[in-house]
C-alpha atoms as a PDB file:
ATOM      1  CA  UNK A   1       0.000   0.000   0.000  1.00  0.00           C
ATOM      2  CA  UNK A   2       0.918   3.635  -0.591  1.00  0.00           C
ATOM      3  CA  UNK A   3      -0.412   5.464   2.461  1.00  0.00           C
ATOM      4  CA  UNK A   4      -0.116   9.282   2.775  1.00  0.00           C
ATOM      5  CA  UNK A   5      -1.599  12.527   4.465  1.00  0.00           C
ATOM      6  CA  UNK A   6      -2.641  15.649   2.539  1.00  0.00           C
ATOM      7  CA  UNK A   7      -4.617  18.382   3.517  1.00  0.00           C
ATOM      8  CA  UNK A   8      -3.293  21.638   4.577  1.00  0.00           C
ATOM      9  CA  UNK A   9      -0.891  22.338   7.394  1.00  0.00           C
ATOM     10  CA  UNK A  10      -2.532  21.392  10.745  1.00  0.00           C
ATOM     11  CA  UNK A  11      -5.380  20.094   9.216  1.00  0.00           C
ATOM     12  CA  UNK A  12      -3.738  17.310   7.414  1.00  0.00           C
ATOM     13  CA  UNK A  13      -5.695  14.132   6.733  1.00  0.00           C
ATOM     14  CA  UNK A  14      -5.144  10.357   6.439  1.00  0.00           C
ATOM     15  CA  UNK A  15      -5.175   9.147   3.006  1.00  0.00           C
ATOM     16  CA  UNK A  16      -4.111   6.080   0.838  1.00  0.00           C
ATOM     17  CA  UNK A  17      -3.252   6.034  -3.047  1.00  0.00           C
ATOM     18  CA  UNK A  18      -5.003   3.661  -5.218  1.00  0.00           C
ATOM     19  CA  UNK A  19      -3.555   1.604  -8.395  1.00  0.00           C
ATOM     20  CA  UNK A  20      -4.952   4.594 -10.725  1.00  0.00           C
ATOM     21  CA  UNK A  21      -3.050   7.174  -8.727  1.00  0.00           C
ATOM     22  CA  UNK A  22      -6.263   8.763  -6.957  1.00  0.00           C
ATOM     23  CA  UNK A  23      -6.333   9.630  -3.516  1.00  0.00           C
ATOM     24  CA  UNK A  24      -8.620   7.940  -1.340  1.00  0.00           C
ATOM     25  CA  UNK A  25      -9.558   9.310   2.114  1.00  0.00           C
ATOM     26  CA  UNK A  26      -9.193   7.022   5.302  1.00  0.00           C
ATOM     27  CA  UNK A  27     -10.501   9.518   7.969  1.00  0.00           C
ATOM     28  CA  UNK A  28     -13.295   7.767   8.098  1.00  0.00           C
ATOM     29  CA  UNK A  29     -11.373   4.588   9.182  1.00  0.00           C
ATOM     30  CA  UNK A  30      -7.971   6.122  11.510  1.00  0.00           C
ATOM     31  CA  UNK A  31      -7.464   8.421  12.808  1.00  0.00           C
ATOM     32  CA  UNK A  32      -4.155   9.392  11.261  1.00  0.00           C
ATOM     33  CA  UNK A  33      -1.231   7.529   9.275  1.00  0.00           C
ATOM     34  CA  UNK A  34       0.412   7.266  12.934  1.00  0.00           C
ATOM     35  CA  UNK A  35       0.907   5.739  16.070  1.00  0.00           C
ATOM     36  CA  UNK A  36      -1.371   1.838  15.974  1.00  0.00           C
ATOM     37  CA  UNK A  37      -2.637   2.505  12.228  1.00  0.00           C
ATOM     38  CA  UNK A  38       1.310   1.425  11.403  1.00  0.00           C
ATOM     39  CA  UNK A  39       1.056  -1.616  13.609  1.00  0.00           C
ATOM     40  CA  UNK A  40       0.983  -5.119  11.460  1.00  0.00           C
ATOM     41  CA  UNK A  41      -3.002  -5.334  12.863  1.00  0.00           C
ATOM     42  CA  UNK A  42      -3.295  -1.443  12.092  1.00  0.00           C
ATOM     43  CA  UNK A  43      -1.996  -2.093   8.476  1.00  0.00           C
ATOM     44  CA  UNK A  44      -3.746  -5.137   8.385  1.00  0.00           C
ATOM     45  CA  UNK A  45      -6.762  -3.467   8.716  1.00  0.00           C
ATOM     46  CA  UNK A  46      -6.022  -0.562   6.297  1.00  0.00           C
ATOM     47  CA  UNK A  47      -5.376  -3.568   4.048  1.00  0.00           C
ATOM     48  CA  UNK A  48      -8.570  -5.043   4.128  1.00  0.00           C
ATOM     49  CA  UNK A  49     -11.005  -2.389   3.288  1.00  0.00           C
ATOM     50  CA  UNK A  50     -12.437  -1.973  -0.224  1.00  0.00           C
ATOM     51  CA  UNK A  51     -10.671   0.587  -1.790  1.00  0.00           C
ATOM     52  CA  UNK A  52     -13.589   1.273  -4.460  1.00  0.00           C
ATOM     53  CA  UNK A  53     -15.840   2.037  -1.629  1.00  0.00           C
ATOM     54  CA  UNK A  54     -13.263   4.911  -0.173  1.00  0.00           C
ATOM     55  CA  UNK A  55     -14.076   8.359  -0.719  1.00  0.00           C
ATOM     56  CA  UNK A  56     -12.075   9.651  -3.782  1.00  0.00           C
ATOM     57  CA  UNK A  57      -9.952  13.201  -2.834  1.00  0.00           C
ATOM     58  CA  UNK A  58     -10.685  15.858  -5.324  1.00  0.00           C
ATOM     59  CA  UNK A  59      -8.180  18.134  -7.088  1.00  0.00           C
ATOM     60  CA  UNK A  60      -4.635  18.524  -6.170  1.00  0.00           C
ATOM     61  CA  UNK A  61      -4.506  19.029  -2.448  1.00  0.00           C
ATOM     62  CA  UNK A  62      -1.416  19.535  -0.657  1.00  0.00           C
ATOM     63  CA  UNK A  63       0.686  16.497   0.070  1.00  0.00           C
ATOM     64  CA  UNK A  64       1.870  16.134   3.502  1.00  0.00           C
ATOM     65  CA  UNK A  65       4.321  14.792   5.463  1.00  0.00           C
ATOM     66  CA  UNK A  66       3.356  10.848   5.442  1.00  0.00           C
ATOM     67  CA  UNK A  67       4.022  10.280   8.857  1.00  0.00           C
ATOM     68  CA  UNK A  68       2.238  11.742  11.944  1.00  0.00           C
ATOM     69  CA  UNK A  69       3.079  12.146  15.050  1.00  0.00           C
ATOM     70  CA  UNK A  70       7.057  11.317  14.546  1.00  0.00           C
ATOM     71  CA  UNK A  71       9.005  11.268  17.860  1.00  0.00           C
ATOM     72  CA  UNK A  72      12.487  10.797  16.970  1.00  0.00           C
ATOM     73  CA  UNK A  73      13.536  11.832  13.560  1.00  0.00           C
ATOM     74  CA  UNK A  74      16.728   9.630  13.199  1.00  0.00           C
ATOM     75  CA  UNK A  75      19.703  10.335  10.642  1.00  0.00           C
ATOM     76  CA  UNK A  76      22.930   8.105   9.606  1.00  0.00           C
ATOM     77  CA  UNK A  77      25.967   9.929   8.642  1.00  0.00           C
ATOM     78  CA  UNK A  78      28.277   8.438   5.768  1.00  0.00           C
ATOM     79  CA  UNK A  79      26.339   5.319   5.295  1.00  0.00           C
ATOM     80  CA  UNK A  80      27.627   5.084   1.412  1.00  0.00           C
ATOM     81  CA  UNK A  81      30.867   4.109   0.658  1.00  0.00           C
ATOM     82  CA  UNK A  82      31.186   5.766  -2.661  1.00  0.00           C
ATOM     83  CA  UNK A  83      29.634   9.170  -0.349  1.00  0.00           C
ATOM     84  CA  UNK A  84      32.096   8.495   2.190  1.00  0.00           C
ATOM     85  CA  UNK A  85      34.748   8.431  -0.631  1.00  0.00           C
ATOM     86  CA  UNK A  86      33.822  11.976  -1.587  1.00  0.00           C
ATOM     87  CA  UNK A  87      33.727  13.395   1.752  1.00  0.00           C
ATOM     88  CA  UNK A  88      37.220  12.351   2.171  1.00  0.00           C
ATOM     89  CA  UNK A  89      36.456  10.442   5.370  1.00  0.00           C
ATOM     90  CA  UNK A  90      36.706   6.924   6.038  1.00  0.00           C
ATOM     91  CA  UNK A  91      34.165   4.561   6.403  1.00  0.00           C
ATOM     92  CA  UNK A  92      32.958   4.705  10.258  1.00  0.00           C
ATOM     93  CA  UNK A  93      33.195   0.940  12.069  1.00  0.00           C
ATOM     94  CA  UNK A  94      29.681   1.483  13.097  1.00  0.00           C
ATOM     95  CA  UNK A  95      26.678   3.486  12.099  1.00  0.00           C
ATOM     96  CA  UNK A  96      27.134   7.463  12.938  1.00  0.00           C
ATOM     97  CA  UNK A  97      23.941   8.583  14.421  1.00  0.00           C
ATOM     98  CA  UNK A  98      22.667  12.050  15.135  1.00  0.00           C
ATOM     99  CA  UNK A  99      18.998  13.685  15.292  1.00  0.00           C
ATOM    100  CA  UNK A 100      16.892  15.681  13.132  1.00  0.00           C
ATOM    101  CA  UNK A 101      14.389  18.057  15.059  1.00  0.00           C
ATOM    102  CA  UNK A 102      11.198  17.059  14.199  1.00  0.00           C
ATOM    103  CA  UNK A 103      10.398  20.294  13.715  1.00  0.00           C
ATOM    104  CA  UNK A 104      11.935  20.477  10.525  1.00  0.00           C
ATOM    105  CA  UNK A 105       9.576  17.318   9.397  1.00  0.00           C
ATOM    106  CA  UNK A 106       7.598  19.291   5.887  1.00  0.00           C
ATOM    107  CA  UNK A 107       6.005  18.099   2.922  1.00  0.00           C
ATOM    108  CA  UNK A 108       7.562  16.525   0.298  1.00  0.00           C
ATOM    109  CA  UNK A 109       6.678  19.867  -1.856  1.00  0.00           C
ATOM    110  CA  UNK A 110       7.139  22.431   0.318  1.00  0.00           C
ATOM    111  CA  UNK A 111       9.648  25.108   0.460  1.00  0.00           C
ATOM    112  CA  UNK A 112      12.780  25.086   1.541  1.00  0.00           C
ATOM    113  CA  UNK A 113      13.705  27.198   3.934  1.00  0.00           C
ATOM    114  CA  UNK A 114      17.385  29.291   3.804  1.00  0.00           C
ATOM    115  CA  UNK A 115      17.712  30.230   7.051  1.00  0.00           C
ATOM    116  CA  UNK A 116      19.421  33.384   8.536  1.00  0.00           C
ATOM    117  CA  UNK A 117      23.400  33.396   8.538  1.00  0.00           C
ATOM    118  CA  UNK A 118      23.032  30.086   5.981  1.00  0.00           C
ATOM    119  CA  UNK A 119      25.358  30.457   3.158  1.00  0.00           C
ATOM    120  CA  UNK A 120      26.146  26.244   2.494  1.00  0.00           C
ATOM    121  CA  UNK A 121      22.637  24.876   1.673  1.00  0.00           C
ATOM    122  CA  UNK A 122      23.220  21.550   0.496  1.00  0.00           C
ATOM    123  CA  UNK A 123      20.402  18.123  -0.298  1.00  0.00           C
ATOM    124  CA  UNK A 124      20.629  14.727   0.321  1.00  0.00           C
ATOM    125  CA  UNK A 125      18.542  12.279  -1.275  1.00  0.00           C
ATOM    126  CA  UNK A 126      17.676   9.334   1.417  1.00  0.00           C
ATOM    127  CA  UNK A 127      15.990   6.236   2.103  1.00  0.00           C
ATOM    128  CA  UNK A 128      13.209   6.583   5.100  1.00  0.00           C
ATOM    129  CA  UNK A 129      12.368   3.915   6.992  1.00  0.00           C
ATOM    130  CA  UNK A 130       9.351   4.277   8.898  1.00  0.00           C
ATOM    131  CA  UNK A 131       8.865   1.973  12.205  1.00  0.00           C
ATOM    132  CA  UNK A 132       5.330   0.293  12.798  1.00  0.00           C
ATOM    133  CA  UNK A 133       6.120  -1.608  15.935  1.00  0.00           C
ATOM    134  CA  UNK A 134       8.061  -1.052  19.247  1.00  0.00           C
ATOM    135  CA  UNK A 135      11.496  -2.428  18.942  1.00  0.00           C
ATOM    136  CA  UNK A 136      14.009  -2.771  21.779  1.00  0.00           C
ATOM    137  CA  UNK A 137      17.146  -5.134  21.821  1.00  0.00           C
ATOM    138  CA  UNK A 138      15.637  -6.809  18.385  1.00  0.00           C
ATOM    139  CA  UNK A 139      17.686  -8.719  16.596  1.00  0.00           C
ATOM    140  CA  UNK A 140      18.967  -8.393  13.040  1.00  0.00           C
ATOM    141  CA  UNK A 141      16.910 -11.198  11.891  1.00  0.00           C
ATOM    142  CA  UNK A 142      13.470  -9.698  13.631  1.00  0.00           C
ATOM    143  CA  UNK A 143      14.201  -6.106  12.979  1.00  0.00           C
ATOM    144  CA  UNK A 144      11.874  -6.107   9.879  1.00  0.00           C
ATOM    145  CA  UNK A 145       9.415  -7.092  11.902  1.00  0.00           C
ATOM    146  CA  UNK A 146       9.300  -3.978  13.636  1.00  0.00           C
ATOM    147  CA  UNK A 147       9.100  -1.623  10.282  1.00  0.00           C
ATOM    148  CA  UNK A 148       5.364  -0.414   8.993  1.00  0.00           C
ATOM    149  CA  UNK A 149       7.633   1.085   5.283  1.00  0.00           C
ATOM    150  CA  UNK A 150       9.959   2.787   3.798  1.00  0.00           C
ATOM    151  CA  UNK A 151       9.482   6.400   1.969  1.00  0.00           C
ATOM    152  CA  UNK A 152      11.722   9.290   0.309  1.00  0.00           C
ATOM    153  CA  UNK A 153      13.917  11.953   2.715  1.00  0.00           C
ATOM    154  CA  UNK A 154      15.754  14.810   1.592  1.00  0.00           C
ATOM    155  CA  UNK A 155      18.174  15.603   4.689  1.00  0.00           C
ATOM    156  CA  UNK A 156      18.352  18.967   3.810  1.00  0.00           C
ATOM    157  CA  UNK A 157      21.735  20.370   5.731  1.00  0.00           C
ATOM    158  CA  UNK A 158      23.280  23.741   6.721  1.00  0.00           C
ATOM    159  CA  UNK A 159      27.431  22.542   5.994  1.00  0.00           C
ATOM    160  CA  UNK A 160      28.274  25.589   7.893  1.00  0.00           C
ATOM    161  CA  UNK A 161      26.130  25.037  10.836  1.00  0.00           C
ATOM    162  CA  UNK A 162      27.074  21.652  10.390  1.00  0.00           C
ATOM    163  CA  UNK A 163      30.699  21.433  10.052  1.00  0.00           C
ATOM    164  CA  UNK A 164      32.120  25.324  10.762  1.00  0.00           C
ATOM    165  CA  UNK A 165      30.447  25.716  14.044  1.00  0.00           C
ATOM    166  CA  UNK A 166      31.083  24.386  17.334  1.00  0.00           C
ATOM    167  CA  UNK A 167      28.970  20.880  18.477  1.00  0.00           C
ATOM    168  CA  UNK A 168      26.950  18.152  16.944  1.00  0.00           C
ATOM    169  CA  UNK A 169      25.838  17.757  13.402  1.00  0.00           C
ATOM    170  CA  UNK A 170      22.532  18.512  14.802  1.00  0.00           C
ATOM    171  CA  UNK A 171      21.947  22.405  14.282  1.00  0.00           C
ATOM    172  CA  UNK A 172      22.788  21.779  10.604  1.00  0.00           C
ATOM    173  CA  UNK A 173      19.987  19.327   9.883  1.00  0.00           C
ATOM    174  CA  UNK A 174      17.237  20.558  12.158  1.00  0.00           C
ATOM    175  CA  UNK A 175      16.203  24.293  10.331  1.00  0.00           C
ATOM    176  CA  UNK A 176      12.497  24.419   9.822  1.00  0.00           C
ATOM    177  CA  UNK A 177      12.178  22.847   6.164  1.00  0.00           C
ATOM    178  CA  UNK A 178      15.188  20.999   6.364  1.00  0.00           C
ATOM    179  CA  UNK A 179      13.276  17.227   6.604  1.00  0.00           C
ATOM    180  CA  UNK A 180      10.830  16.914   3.853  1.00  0.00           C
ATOM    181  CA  UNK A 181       9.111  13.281   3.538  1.00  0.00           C
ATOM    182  CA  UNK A 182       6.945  11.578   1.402  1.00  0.00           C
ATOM    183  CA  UNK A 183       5.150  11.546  -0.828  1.00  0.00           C
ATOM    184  CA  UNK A 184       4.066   8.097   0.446  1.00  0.00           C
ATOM    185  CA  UNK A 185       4.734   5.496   3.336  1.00  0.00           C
ATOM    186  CA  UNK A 186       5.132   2.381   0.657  1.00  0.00           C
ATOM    187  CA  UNK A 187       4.401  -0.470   2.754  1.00  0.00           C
ATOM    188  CA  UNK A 188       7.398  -2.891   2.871  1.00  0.00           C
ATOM    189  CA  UNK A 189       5.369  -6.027   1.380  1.00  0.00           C
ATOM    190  CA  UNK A 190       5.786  -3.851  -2.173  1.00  0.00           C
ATOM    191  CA  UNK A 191       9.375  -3.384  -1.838  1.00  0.00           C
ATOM    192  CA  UNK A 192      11.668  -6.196  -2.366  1.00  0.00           C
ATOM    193  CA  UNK A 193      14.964  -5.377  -1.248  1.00  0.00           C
ATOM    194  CA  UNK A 194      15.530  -1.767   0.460  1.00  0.00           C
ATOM    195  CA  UNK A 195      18.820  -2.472  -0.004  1.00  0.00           C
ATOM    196  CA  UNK A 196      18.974  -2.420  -3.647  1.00  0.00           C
ATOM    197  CA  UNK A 197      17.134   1.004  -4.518  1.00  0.00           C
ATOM    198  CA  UNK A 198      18.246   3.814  -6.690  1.00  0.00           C
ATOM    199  CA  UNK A 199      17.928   7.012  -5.085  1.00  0.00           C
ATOM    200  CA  UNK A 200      18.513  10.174  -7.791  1.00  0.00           C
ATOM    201  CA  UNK A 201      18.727  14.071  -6.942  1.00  0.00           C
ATOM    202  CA  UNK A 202      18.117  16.788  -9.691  1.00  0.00           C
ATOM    203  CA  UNK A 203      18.877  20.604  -8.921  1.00  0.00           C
ATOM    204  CA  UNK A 204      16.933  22.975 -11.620  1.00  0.00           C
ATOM    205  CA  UNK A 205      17.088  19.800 -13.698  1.00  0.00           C
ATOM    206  CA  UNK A 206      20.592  18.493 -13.835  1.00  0.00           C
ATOM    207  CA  UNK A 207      21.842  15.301 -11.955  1.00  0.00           C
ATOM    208  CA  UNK A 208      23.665  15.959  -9.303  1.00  0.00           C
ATOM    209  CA  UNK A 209      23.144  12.247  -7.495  1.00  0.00           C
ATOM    210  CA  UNK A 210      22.511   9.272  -8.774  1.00  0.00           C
ATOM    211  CA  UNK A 211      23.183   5.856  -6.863  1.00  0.00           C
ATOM    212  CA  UNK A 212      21.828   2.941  -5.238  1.00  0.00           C
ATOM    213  CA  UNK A 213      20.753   1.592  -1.425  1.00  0.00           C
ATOM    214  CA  UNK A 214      23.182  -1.327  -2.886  1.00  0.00           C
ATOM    215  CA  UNK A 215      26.005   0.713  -1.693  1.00  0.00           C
ATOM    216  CA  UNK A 216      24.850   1.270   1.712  1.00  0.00           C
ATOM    217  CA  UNK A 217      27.704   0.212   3.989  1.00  0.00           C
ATOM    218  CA  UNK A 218      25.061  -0.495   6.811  1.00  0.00           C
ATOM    219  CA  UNK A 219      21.716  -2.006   5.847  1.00  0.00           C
ATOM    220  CA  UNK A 220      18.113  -1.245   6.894  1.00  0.00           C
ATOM    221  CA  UNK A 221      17.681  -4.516   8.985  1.00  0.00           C
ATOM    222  CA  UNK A 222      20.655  -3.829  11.019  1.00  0.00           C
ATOM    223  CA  UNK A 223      20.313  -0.270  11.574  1.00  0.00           C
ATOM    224  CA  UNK A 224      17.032  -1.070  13.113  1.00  0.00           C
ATOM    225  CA  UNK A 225      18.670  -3.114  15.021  1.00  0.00           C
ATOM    226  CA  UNK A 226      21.512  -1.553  16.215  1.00  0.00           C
ATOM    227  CA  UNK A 227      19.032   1.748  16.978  1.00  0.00           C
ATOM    228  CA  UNK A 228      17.308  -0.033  19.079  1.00  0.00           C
ATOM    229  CA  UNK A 229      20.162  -1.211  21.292  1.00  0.00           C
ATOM    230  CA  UNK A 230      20.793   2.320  22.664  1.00  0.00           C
ATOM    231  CA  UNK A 231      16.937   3.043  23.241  1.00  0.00           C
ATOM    232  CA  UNK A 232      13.247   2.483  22.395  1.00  0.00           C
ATOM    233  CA  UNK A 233      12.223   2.916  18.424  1.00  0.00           C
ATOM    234  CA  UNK A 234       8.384   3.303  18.393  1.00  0.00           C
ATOM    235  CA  UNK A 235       5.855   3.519  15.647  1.00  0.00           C
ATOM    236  CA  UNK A 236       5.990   6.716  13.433  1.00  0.00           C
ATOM    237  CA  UNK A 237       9.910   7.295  14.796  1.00  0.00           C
ATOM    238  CA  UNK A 238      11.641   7.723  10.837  1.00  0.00           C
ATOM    239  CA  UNK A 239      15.315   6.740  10.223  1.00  0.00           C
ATOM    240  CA  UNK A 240      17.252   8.582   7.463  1.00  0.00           C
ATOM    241  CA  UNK A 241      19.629   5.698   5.979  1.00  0.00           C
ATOM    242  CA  UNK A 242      22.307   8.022   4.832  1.00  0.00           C
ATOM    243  CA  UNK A 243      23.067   9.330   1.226  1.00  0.00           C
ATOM    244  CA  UNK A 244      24.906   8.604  -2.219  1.00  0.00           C
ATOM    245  CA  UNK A 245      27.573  10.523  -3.750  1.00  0.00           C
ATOM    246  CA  UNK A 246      26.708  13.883  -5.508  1.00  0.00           C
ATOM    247  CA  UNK A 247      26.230  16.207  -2.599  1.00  0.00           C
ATOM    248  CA  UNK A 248      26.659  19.895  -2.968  1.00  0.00           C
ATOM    249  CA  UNK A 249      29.367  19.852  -0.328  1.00  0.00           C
ATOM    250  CA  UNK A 250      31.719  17.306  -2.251  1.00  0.00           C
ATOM    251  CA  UNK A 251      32.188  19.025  -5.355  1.00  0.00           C
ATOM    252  CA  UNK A 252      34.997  20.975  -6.338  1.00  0.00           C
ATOM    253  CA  UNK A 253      34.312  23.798  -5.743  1.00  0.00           C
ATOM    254  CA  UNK A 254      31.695  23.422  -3.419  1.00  0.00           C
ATOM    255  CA  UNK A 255      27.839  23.644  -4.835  1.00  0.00           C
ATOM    256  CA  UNK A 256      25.423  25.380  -2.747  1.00  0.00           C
ATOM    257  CA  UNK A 257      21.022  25.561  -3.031  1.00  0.00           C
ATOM    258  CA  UNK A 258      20.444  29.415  -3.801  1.00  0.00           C
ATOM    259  CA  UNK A 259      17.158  31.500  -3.127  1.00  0.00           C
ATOM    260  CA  UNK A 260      14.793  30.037  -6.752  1.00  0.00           C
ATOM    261  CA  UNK A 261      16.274  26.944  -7.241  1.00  0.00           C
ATOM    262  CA  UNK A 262      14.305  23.820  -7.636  1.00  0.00           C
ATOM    263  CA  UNK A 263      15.242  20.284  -6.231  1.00  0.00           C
ATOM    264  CA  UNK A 264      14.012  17.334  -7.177  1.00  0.00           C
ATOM    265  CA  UNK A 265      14.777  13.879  -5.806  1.00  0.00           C
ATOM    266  CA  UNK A 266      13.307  10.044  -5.384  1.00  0.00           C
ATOM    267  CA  UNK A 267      13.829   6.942  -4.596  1.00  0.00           C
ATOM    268  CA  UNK A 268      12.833   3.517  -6.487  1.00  0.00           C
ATOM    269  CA  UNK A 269       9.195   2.703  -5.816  1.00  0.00           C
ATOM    270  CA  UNK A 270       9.213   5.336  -3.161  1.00  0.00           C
ATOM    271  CA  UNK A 271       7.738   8.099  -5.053  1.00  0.00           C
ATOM    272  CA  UNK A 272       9.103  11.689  -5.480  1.00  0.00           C
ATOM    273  CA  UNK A 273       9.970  15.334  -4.013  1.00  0.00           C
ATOM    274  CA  UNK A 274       9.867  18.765  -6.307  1.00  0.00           C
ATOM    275  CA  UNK A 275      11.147  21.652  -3.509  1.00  0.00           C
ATOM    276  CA  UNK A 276      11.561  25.500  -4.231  1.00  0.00           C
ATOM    277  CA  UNK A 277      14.140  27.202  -2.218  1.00  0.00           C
ATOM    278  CA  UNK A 278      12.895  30.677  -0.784  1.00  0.00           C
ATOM    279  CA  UNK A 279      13.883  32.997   2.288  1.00  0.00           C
END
């Protein structure tokens, strides 16, 4: 299933996209695409009803976020080899984690934000993974288990705020705009193997990245898994998997988002993202 929310912002609803492409409301079934509606019986549920008989969304509403109520927005730092390559780092020996405010969570086609004192703007084309269940000390093997789907992130980062400033990686990733997601929350049953996804990123229309999950050097199973060794993931909680090669920060010069310009990005079976960049 493709499950979304649209609607405007704070009055978003629960939606779910049929094989034609139409939007069909759920409100009248959850609450929200959130919290139990991503548990297996939630999305069992969801599942079961007939689509045909689910109000049809008219015109072109607003696509949301497809997650609600998100209480840890998760992010992996040089996850790609080939990425890590072009940062000139090395490879970390195990997953580098920091956190994305969720107040930067947006729509997939909303603005991006420059912020004040922001002059290093850069995008980052990501896999999401979206968790359904509770997980704690899971296992590799069970960690699936505990994921509701997977859906498209653009880790939008400050490199100054980032990298020139004193502290975490933190106050570069967590500006208001900075974590669109969406369009959809594909269920995992329609994706075969997260780990073999291309993942493309397009700034006013040329290619700046264009890779594959294949490359990840830590997978979606055991990133789960290790998360949940240092604390509690619950349902709607997102992980950001990390990026391929092509950011604005590894080319030479340097390749910054500017006040007009458009990005576009997606990921295999995961749907896409068209942002403007405005102050």
């Amino acid at each position: 299933m493709k499950l979304l929310r649209y609607g405007p912002i704070g009055a978003e609803k629960p939606g779910l996209l049929d094989d034609a492409g139409t939007i069909r409301d759920l409100s009248g079934h959850v609450a929200d695409i959130g919290g139990a509606a991503l548990s297996p019986e939630g999305l069992a549920a969801i599942a079961a009803l007939d689509i045909e008989t689910l109000p049809v969304v008219a015109g072109q509403p607003r696509i949301a976020a497809c997650v609600a109520g998100t209480g840890k927005f998760l992010c992996i730092g040089l996850n790609y080899s080939d990425h890590a390559a072009e940062a000139g780092m090395q490879v970390p020996s195990e997953p580098i984690l920091f956190m994305k405010a969720t107040s930067a969570i947006c729509g997939p086609n909303d603005g991006i934000e420059i912020p004040r004192g922001s002059d290093a703007l850069d995008w980052e084309v990501e896999l999401g993974i979206v968790i359904g269940k509770a997980a704690k000390y899971v296992s590799e093997a069970e960690a699936l288990d505990h994921v509701a789907g997977f859906c498209t992130v653009n880790d939008v980062s400050e490199r100054s705020f980032q990298t020139a400033r004193q502290g975490q990686w933190t106050k570069g990733k967590s500006c208001d705009s900075f974590g669109p997601i969406g369009p959809w929350l594909v269920t995992k049953d329609e994706i075969a193997d997260p780990a073999n996804l291309r993942l493309w990123c397009k700034v006013n229309g040329e290619t700046m990245q264009d890779g594959s999950t294949a490359t990840m050097v830590y997978k979606p199973a055991f990133l789960v898994s290790y998360l949940s060794q240092f604390m509690t993931l619950h349902p709607g909680d997102v992980i950001a998997t990390g990026t391929p090669p092509g950011v604005g920060m590894g080319m030479k010069p340097p390749r910054y988002l500017a006040e007009g310009d458009v990005v576009e990005l997606g990921v295999e079976g995961l749907g896409t993202q068209t942002q403007r960049v405005y102050r």
